[in-house]
C-alpha atoms as a PDB file:
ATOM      1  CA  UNK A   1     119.792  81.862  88.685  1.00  0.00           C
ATOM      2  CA  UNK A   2     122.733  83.648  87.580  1.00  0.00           C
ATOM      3  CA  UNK A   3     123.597  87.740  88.950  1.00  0.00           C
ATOM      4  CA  UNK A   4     122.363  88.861  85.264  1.00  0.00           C
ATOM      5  CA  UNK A   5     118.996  87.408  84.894  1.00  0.00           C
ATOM      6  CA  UNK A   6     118.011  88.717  88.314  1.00  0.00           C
ATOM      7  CA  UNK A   7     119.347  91.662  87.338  1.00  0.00           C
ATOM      8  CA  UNK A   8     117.415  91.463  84.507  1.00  0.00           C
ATOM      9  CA  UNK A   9     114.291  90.722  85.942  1.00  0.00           C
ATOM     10  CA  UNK A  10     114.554  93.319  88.804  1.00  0.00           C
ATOM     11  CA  UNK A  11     114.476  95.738  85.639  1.00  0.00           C
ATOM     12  CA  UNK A  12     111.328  94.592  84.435  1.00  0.00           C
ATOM     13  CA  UNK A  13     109.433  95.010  87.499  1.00  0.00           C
ATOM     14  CA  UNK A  14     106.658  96.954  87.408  1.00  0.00           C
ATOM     15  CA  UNK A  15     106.473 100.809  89.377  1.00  0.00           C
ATOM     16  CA  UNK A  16     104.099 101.468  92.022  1.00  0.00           C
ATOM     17  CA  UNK A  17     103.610 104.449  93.437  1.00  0.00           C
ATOM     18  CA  UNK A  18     101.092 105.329  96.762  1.00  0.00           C
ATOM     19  CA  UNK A  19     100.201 109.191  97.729  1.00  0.00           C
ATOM     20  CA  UNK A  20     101.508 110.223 101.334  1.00  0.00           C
ATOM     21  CA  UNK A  21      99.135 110.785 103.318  1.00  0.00           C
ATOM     22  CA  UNK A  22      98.621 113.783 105.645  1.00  0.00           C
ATOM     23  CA  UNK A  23      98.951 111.390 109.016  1.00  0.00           C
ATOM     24  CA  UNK A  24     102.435 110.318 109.327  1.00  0.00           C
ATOM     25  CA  UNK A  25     104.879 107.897 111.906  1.00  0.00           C
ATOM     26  CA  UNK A  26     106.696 110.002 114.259  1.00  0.00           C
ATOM     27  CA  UNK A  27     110.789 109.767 113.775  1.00  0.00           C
ATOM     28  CA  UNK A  28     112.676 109.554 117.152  1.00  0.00           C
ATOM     29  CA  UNK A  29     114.411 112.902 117.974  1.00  0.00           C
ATOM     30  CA  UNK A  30     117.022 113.029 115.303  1.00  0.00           C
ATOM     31  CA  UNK A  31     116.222 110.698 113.338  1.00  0.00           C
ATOM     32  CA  UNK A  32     114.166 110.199 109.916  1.00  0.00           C
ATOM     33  CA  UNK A  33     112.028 107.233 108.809  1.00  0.00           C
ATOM     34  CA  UNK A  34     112.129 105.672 105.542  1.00  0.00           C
ATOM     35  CA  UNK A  35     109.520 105.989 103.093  1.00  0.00           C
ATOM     36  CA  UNK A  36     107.528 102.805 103.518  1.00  0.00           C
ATOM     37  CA  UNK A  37     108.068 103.609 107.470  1.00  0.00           C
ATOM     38  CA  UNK A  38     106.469 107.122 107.450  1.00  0.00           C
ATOM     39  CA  UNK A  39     102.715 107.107 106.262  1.00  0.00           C
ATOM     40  CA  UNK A  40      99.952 105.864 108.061  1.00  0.00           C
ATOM     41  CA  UNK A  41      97.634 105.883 104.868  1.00  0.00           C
ATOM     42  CA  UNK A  42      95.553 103.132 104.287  1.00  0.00           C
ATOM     43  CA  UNK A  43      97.405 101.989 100.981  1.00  0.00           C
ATOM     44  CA  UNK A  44     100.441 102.426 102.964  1.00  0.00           C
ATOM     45  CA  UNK A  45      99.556 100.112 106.008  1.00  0.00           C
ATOM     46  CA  UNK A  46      98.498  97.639 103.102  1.00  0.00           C
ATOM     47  CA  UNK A  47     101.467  97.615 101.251  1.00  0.00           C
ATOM     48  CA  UNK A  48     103.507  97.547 105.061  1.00  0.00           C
ATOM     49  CA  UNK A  49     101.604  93.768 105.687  1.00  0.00           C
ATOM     50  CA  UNK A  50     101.964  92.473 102.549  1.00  0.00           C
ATOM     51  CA  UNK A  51     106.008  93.475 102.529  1.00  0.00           C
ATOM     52  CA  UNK A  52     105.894  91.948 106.534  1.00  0.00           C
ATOM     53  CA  UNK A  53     104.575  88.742 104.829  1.00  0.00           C
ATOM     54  CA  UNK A  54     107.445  88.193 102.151  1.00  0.00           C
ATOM     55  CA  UNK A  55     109.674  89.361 104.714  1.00  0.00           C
ATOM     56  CA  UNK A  56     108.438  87.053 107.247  1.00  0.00           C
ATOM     57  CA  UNK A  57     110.222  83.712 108.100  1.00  0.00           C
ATOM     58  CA  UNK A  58     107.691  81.758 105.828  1.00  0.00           C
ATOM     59  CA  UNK A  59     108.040  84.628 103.152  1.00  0.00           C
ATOM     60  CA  UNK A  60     110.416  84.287 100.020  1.00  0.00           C
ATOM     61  CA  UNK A  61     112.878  87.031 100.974  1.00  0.00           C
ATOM     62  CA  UNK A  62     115.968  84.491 101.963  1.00  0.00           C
ATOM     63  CA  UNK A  63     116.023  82.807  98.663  1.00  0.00           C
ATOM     64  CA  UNK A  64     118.946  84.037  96.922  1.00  0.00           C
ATOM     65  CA  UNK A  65     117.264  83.824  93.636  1.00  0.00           C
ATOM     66  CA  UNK A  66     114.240  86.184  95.160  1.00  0.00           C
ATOM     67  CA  UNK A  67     113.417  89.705  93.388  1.00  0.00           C
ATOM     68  CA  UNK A  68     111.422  92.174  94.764  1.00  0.00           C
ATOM     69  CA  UNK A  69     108.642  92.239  92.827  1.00  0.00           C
ATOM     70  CA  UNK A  70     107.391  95.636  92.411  1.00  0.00           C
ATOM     71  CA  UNK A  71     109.580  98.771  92.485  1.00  0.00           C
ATOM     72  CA  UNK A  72     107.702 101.524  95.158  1.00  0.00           C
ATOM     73  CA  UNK A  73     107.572 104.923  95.449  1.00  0.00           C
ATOM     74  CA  UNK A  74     106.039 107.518  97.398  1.00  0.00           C
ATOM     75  CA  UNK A  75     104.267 110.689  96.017  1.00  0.00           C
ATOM     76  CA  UNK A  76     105.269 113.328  98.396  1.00  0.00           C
ATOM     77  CA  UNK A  77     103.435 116.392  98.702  1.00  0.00           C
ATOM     78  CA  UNK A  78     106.284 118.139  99.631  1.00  0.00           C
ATOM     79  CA  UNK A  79     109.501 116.062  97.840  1.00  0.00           C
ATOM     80  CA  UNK A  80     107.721 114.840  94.653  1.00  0.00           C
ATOM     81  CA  UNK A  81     108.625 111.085  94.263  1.00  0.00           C
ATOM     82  CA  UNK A  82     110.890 109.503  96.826  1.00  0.00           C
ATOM     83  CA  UNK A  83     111.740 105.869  96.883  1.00  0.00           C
ATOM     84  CA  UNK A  84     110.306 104.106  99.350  1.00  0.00           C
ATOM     85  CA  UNK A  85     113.900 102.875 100.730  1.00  0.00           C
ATOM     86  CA  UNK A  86     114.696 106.506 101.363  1.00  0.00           C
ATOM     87  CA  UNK A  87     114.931 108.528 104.316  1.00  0.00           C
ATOM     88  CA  UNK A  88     112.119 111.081 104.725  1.00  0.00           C
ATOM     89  CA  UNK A  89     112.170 113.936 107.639  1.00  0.00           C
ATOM     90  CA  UNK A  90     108.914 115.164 108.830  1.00  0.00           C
ATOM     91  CA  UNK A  91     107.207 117.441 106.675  1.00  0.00           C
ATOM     92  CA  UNK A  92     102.708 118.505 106.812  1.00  0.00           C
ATOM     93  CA  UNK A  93     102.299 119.683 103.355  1.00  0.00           C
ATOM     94  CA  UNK A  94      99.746 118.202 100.715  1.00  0.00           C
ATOM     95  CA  UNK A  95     100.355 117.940  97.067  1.00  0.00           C
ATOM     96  CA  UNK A  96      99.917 122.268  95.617  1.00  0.00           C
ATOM     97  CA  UNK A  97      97.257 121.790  92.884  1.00  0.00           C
ATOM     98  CA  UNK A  98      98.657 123.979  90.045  1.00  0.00           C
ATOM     99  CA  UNK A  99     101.712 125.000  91.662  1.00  0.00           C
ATOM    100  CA  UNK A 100     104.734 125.582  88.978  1.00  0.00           C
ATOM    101  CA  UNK A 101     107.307 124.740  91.622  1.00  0.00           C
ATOM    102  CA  UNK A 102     105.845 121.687  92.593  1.00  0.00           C
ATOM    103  CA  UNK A 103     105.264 121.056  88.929  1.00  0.00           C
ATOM    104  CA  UNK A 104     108.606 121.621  88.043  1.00  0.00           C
ATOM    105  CA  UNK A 105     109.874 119.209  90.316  1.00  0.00           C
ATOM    106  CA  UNK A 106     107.867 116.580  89.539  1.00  0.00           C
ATOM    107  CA  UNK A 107     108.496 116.777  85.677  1.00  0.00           C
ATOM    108  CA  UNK A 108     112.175 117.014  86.571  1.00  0.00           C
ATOM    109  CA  UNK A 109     111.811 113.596  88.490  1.00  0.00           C
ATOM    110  CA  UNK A 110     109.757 111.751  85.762  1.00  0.00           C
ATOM    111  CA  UNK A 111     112.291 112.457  82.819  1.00  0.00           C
ATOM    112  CA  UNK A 112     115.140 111.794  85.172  1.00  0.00           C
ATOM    113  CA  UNK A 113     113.233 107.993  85.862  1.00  0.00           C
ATOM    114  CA  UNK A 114     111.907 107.876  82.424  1.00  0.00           C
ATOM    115  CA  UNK A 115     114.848 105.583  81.132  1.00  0.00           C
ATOM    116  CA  UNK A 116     114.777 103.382  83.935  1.00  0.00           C
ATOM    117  CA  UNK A 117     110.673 103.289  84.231  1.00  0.00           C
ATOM    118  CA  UNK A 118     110.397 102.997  79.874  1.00  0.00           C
ATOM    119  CA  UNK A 119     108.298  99.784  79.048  1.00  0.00           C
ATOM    120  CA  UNK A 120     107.404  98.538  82.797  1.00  0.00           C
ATOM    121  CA  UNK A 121     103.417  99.101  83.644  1.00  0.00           C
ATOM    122  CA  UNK A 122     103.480 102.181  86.316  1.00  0.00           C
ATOM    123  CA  UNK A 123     100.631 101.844  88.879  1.00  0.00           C
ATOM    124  CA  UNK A 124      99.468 104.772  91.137  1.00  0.00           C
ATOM    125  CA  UNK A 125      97.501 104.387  94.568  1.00  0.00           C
ATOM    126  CA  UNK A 126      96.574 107.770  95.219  1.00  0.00           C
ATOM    127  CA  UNK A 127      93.631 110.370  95.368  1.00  0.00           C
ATOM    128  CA  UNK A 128      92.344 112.651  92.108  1.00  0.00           C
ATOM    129  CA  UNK A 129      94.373 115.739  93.133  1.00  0.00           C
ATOM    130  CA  UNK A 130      97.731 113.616  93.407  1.00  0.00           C
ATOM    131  CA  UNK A 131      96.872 112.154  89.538  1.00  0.00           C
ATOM    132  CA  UNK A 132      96.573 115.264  87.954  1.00  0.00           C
ATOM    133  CA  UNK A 133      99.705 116.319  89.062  1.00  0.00           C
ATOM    134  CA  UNK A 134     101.360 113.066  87.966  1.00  0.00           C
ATOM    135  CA  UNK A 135      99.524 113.663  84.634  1.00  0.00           C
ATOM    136  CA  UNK A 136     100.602 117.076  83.950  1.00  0.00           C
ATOM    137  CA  UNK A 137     104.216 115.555  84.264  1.00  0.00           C
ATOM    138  CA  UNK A 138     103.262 113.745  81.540  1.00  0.00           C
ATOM    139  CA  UNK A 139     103.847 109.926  83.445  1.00  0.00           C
ATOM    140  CA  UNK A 140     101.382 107.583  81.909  1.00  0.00           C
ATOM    141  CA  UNK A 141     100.117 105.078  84.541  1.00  0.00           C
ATOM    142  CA  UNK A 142      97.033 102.834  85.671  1.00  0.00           C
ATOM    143  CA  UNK A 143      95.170 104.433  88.607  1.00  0.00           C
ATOM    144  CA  UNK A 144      94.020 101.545  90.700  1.00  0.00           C
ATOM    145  CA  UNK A 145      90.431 101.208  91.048  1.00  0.00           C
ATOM    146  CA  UNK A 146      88.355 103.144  94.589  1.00  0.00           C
ATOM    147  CA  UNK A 147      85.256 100.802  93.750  1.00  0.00           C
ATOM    148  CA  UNK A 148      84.587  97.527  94.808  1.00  0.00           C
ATOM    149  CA  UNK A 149      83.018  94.763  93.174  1.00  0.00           C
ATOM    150  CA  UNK A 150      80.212  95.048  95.942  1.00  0.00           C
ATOM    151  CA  UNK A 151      79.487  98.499  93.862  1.00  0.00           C
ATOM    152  CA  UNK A 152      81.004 100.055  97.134  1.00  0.00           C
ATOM    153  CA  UNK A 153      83.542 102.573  97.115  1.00  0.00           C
ATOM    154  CA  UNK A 154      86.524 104.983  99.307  1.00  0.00           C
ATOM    155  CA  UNK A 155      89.408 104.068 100.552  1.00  0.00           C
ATOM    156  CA  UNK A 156      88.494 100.305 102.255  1.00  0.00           C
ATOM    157  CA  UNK A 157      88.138  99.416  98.612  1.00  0.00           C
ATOM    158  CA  UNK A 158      91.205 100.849  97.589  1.00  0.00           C
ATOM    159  CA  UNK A 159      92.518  98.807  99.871  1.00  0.00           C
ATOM    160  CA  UNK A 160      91.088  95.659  98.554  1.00  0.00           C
ATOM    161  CA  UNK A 161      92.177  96.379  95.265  1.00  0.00           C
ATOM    162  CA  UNK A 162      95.625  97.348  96.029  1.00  0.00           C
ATOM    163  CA  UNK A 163      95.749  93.655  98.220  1.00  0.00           C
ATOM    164  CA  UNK A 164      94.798  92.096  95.403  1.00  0.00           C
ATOM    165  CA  UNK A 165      97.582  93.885  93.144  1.00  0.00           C
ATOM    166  CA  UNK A 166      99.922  93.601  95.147  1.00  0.00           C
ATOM    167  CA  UNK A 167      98.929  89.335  95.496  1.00  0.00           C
ATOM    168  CA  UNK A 168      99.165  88.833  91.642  1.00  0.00           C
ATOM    169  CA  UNK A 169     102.509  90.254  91.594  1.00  0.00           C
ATOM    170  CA  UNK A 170     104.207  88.168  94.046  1.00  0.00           C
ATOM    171  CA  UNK A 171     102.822  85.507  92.396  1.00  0.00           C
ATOM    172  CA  UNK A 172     104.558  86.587  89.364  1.00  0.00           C
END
């Protein structure tokens, strides 16, 4: 596979982006973890195995022809969205409900990404509150499902559902 096509298909990868959540990974003194490193979230710890298993030594990650196959963000209640490759000090602040600044900032980001994000399916992991706010930005996404099949519900399902998500796309 040639530079261009995975170019190409690294392009068409489709956006997901998980909530923070309020308990976070502890930087050492001085330091800052990255975004993928910092949240102790359920989605997050899901999303952490499932990147541990590509990554692994049985995992896909050494073939040169390997994309990553999703593109992830973090929803930050305090920095709006933040790659998950970038580096994140330690912050304790949930996402303001109705907040201009915060809305402001957010907007700013998602016509900023727009041209970059335009055509690829955008999931979001996240609670209500966090949705809103990515709605009054005006990003269109799917919010992935808190019910189970078992007609359960909360964040265990979540869980499940994001697994399964994330499954299908490395599949891809």
């Amino acid at each position: 596979m040639s530079v261009e096509q995975i170019l190409a298909l690294a392009r068409q990868r489709p956006i997901l982006i998980i909530a923070c959540s309020e308990k976070k990974n502890q930087a050492p003194p001085g330091d800052v973890l990255l975004g993928h490193e910092i949240y102790k979230g359920r989605a997050w710890q899901v999303y952490r195995a499932w990147r541990g298993a590509l990554a692994g030594p049985d995992g896909p990650l050494g073939r040169r022809d390997f994309v990553w196959p999703v593109e992830v963000w973090a929803m930050s209640g305090k920095f709006g969205l933040v790659p998950e490759l970038a580096a994140i000090p330690d912050y304790n602040q949930r996402v303001p409900t109705d907040d201009p600044a915060y809305r402001s900032l957010l907007a700013s980001q998602v016509t900023r990404l727009r041209p970059s994000w335009a055509g690829r399916p955008i999931v979001f992991v996240g609670s209500k509150v966090y949705a809103k706010e990515l709605r009054h930005a005006k990003l269109q996404f799917e919010q992935l499902s808190w019910r189970c099949g078992s007609g359960g519900a909360g964040w265990g399902c979540l869980g499940q559902n994001l697994a399964r998500w994330l499954e299908g796309q490395a599949r891809r």
